[in-house]
Protein backbone atom coordinates (compact mmCIF):
# COMPACT_ATOMS: atom_id res chain seq x y z
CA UNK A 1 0.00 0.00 0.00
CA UNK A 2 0.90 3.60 -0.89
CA UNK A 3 3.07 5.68 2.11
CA UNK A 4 1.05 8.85 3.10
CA UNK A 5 4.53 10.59 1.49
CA UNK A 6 3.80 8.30 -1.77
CA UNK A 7 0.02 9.15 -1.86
CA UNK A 8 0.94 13.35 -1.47
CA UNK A 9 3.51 13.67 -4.06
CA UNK A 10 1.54 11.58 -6.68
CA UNK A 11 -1.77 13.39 -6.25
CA UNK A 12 -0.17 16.84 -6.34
CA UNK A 13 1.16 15.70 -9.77
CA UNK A 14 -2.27 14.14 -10.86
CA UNK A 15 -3.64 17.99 -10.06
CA UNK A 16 -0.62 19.56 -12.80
CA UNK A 17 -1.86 16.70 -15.20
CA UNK A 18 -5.25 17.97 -14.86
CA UNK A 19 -4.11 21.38 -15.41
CA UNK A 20 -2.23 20.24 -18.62
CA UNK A 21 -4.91 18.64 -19.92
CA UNK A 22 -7.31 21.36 -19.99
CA UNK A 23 -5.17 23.79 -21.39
CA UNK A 24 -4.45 21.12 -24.56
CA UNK A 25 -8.14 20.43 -24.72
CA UNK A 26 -8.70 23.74 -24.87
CA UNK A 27 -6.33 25.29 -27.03
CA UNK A 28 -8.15 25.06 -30.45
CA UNK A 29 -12.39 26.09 -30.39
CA UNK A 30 -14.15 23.31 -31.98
CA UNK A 31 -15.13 23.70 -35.55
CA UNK A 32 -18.43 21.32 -35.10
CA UNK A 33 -20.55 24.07 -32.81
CA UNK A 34 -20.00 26.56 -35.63
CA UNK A 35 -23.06 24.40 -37.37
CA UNK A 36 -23.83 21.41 -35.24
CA UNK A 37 -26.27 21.92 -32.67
CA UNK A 38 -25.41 19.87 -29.20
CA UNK A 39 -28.14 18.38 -27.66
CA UNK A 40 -28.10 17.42 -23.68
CA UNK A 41 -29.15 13.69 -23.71
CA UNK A 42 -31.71 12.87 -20.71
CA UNK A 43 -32.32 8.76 -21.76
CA UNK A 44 -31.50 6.50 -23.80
CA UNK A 45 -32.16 5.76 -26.74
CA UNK A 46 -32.50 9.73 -26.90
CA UNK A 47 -35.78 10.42 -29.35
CA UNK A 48 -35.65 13.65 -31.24
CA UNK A 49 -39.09 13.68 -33.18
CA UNK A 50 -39.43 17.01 -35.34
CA UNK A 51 -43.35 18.15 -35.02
CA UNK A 52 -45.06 17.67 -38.35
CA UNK A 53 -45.73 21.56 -39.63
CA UNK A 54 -49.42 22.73 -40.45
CA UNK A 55 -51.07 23.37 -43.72
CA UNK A 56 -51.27 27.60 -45.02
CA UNK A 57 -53.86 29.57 -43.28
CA UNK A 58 -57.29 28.67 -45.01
CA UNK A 59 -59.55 31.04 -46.10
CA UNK A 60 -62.68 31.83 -44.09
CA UNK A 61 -65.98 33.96 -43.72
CA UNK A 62 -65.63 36.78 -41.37
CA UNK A 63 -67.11 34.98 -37.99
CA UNK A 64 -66.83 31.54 -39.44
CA UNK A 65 -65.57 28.53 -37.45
CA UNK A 66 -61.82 28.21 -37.52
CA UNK A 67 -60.48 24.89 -39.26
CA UNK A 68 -58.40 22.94 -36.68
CA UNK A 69 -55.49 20.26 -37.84
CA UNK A 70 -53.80 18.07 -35.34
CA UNK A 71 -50.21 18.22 -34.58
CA UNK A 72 -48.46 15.39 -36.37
CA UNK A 73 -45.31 13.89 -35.43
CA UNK A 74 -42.62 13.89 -38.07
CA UNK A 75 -39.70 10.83 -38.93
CA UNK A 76 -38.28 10.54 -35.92
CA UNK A 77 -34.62 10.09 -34.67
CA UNK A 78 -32.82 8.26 -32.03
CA UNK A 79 -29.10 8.02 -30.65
CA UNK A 80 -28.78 5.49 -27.86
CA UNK A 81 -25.79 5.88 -25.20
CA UNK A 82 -24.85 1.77 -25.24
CA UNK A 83 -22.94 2.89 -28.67
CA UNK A 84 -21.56 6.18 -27.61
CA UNK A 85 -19.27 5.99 -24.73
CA UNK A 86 -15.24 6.49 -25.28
CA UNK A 87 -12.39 6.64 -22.97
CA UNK A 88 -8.54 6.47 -22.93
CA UNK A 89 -6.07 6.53 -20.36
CA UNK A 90 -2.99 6.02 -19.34
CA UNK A 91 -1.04 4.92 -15.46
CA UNK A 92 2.41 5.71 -14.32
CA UNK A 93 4.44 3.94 -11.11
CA UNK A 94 5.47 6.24 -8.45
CA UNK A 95 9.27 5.52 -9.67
CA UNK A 96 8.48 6.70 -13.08
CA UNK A 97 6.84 9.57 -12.22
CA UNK A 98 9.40 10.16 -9.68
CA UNK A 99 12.57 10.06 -11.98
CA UNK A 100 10.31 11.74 -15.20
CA UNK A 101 13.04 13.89 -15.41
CA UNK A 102 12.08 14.30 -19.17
CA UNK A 103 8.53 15.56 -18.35
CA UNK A 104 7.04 12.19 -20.53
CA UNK A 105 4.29 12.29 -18.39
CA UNK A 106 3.20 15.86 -18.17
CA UNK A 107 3.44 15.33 -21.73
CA UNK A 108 1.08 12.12 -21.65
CA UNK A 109 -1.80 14.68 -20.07
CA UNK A 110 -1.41 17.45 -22.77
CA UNK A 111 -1.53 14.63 -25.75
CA UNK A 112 -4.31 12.78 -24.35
CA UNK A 113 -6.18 16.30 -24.75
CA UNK A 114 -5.13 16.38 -28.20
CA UNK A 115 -6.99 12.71 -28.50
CA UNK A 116 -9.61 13.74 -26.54
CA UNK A 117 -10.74 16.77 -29.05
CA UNK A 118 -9.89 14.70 -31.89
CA UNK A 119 -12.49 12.25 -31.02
CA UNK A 120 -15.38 14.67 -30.35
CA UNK A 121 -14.33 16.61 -34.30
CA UNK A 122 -14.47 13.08 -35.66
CA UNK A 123 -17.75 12.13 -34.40
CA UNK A 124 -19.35 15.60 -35.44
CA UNK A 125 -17.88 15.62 -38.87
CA UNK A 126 -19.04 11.71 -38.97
CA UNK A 127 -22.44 13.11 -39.83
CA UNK A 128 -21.27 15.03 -42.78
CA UNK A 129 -18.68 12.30 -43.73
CA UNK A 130 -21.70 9.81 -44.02
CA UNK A 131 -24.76 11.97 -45.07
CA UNK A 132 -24.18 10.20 -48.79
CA UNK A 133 -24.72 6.61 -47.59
CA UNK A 134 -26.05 6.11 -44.24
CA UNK A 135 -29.82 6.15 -43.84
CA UNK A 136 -31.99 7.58 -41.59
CA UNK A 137 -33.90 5.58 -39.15
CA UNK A 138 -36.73 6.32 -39.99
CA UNK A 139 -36.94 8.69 -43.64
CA UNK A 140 -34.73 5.31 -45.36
CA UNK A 141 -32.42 7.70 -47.21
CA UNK A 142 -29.20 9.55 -46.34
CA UNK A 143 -29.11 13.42 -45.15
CA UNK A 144 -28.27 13.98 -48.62
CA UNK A 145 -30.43 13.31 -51.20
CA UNK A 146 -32.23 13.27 -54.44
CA UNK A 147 -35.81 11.98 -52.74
CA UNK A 148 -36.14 13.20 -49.05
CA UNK A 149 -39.71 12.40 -48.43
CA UNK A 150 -41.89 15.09 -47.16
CA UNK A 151 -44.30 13.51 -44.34
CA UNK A 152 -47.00 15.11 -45.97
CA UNK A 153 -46.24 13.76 -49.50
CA UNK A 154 -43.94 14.27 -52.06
CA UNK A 155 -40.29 14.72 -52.32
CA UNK A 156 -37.46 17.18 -51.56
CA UNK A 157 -33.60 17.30 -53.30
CA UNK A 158 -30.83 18.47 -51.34
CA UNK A 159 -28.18 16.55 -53.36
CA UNK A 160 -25.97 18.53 -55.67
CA UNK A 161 -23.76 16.16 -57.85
CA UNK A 162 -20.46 17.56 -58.94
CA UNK A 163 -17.23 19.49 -57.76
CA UNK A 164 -17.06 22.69 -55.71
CA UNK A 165 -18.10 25.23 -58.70
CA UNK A 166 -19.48 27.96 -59.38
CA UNK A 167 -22.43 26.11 -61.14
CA UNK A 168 -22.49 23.74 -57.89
CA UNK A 169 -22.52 26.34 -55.51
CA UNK A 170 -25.58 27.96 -57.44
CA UNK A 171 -27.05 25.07 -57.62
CA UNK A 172 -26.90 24.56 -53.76
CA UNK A 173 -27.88 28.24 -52.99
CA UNK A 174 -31.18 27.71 -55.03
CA UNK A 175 -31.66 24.14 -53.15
CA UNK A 176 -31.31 25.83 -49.97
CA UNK A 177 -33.40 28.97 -50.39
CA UNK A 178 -36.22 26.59 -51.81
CA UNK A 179 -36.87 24.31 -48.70
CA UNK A 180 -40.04 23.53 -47.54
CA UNK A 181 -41.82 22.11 -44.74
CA UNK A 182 -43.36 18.58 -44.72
CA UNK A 183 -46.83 20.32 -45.82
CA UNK A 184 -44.64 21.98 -48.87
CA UNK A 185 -45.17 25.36 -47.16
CA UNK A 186 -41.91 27.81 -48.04
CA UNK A 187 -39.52 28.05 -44.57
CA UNK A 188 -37.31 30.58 -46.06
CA UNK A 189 -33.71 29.42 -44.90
CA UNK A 190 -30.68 31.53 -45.55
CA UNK A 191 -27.48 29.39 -45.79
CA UNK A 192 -24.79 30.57 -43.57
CA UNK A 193 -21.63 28.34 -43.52
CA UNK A 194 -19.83 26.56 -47.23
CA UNK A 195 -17.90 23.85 -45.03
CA UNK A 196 -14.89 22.33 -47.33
CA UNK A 197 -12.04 20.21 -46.70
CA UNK A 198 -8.61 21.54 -46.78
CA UNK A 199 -7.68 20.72 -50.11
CA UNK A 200 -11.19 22.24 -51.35
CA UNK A 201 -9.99 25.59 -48.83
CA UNK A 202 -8.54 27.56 -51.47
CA UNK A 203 -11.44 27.37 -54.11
CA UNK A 204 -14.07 27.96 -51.40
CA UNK A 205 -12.22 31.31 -50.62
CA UNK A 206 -12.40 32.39 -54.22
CA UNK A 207 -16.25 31.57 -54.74
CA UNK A 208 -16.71 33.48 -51.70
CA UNK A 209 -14.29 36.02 -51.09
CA UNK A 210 -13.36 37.69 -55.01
CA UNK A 211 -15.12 40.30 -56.13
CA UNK A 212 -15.46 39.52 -59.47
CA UNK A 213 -16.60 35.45 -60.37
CA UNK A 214 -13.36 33.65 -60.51
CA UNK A 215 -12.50 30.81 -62.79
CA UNK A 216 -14.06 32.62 -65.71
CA UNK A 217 -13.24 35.44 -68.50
CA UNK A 218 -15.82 37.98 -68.33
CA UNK A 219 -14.96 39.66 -65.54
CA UNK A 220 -19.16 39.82 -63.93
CA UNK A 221 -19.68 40.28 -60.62
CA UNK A 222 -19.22 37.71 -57.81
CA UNK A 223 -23.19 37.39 -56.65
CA UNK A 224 -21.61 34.57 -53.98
CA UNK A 225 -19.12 37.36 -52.71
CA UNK A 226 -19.43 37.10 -48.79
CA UNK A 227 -23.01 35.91 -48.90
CA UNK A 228 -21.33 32.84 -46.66
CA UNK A 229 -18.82 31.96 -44.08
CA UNK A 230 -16.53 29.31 -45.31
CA UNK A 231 -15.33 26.77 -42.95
CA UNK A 232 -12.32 24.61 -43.45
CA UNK A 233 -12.65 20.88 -41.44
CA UNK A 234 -9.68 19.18 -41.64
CA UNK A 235 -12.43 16.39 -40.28
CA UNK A 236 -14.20 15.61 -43.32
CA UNK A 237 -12.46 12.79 -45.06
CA UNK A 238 -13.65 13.58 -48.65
CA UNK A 239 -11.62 15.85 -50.19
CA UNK A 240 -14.26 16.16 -53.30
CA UNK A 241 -17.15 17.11 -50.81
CA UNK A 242 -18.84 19.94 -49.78
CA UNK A 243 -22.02 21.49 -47.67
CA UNK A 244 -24.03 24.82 -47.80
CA UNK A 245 -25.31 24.64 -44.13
CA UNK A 246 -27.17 26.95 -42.07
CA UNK A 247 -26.76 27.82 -38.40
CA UNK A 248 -27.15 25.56 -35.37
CA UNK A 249 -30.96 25.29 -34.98
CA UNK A 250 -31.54 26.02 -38.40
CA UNK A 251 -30.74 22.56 -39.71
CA UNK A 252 -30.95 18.96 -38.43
CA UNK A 253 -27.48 18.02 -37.73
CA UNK A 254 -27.61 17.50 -34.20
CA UNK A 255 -25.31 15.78 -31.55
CA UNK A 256 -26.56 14.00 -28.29
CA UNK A 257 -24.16 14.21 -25.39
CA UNK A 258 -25.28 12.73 -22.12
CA UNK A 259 -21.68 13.68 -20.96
CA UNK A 260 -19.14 16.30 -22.12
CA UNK A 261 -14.94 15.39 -21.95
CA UNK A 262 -14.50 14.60 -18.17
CA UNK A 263 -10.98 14.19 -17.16
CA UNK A 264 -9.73 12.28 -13.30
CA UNK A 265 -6.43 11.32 -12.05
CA UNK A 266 -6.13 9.71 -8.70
CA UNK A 267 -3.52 7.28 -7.53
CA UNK A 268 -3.58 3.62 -6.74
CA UNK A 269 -2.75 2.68 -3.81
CA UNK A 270 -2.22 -1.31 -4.84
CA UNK A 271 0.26 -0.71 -7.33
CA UNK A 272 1.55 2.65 -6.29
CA UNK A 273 1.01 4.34 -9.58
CA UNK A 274 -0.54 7.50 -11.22
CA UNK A 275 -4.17 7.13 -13.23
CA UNK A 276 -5.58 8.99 -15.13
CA UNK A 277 -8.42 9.00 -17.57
CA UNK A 278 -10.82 10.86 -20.25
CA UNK A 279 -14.02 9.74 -21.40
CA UNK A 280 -16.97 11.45 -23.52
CA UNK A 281 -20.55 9.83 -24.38
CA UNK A 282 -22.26 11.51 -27.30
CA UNK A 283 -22.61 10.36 -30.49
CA UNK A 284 -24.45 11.93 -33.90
CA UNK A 285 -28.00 11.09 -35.24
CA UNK A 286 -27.32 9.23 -38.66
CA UNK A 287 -28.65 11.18 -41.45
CA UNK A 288 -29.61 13.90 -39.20
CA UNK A 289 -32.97 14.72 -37.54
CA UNK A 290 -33.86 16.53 -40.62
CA UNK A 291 -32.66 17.48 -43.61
CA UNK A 292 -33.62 20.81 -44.28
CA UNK A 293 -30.56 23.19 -43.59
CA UNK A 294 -28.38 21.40 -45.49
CA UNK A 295 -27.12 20.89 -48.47
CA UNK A 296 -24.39 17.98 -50.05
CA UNK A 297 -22.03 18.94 -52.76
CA UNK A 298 -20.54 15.35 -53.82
CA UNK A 299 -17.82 15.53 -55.56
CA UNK A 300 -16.71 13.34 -58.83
C-alpha cells in the first residue's frame, strides 16, 4: 500500500496533469458548434421527433368557425448511449513519475487532450462524412439526397452532384433557399456556412471572397461574394465534398451528449502508480434529424 509521502507527491502531480490537460483540450475552439447543434441527452435511446408543420392559413368567412389540424409527429430520430461511450487513459508507477526527469508524463496529459478533441471533431464531422450513404432511421435515405420524403407527401432534393463550382454552388444556394416544410409550405432558410475540406480551402475562398466570379473570363460580378462563411474541417475525409449549411438550430445536424470530456487522475494505492483518464458519451444522429438546412455537394 501507498506511504502517506507516496500518496501526497503523486496526487499533487495528478492535479498539474489535470491542469495540462485542460489547457491542450482547450487550445483550439471546436469547428463542429459553428453548425452542429449539441443536444443534452436525458435517456437512452434519446428520441428527437421534429413536429409535423401545419397546412397555409385557409380562407374563411368573417365569424366563421376556424379549421383545426392536429399536430403530427414527423420521422423521428434516435441516438442510444450503449454505442456512444469512449475513454482512454494512461497509469504511471510512483518511480516513473518520480525520476520523469524528461517531463514524458506531463506530456502524456497534454496529448491525451489532443486525442480527446480529436475524437469529439471526428464524431461531429461523422455526420457530414456519411450523409451520402447512411440512412436515416426512420426517412430510409441519407441526409443527402435526391428523394427526401416530405411527411406530408412528395419529395425534396438536397443533393448537388459535382465538384465545388461555381455552377455547384448555385445550384446549392437555389436548393437551400427553396426548402419547404413537410406540408410543402416555403420556410425561407438563408445558408450561412460553405464547409470544405482543406484541399477544397482555397477554391471555397475564391467563390466566396473575389469580387469579381473567378474561374471565368468575363470579368461579372461575384453574386456569392461574402453571402457565406466558409469553414475549413480538416475532419471531413472527402476531399471532393462539400455542404451549404445553415446555423445551429436552423438545420438537423444534431449531436446528443449525455456527458461532455470529463478528465480524473487519482492514484492507486495497490500498485503505487498514477491514473488517469478521459471519457466522452455523445454520439451523432445518422442522417440527421432533418434534412432541411443542409445541403451535399458530392464531388466526382
Amino acid at each position: 500500500m501507498a506511504t502517506p509521502a507516496t500518496f501526497v507527491v503523486l496526487s499533487e502531480i495528478g492535479d498539474i496533469l489535470l491542469g495540462d490537460f485542460d489547457g491542450s483540450y482547450a487550445r483550439y475552439a471546436p469547428i463542429y458548434t459553428k453548425y452542429t447543434q449539441v443536444l443534452a441527452g436525458e435517456r437512452s435511446p434519446e428520441t428527437v421527433q421534429p413536429l409535423m408543420y401545419f397546412s397555409e392559413l385557409q380562407n374563411v368567412a368573417i365569424g366563421g368557425a376556424t379549421p383545426f389540424q392536429d399536430p403530427a409527429e414527423a420521422y423521428k430520430s434516435t441516438a442510444e448511449i450503449t454505442s456512444a461511450k469512449r475513454a482512454r487513459g494512461f497509469q504511471v508507477a510512483e518511480e516513473a513519475v518520480r525520476l520523469d526527469r524528461s517531463g514524458r508524463v506531463r506530456r502524456a496529459a497534454e496529448k491525451l487532450g489532443v486525442s480527446a478533441q480529436h475524437s469529439k471533431e471526428t464524431i461531429a464531422a461523422g455526420l457530414l462524412n456519411n450523409g451520402f450513404a447512411t440512412n436515416h432511421a426512420t426517412r430510409a435515405v441519407p441526409l443527402f439526397s435526391n428523394s427526401q420524403p416530405l411527411f406530408g407527401g412528395g419529395t425534396y432534393d438536397n443533393l448537388i452532384s459535382g465538384d465545388l463550382a461555381v455552377a455547384t454552388l448555385d445550384s446549392a444556394m437555389i436548393q437551400f433557399q427553396n426548402f419547404v416544410d413537410d406540408r410543402g409550405l416555403k420556410i425561407n432558410l438563408m445558408p450561412k456556412f460553405l464547409a470544405v475540406t482543406p484541399s477544397d480551402g482555397r477554391v471555397a475562398k475564391q467563390l466566396i471572397g473575389s469580387p469579381r466570379e473567378p474561374f471565368t473570363a468575363e470579368n461579372q460580378i461575384n453574386v456569392f461574394q461574402n453571402e457565406v462563411q466558409v469553414i475549413v474541417n480538416p475532419w471531413f475525409t472527402d476531399a471532393d465534398n462539400a455542404f451549404l449549411l445553415g446555423a445551429p438550430g436552423d438545420s438537423g445536424l444534431v449531436l446528443v451528449e449525455w456527458q461532455g470530456v470529463r478528465r480524473k487522475a487519482w492514484v492507486d494505492e495497490d500498485t503505487d502508480s498514477l491514473k488517469f483518464k478521459a471519457t466522452y458519451i455523445g454520439l451523432v444522429i445518422p442522417g440527421g434529424v432533418d434534412f432541411r438546412g443542409a445541403v451535399g455537394i458530392q464531388g466526382a
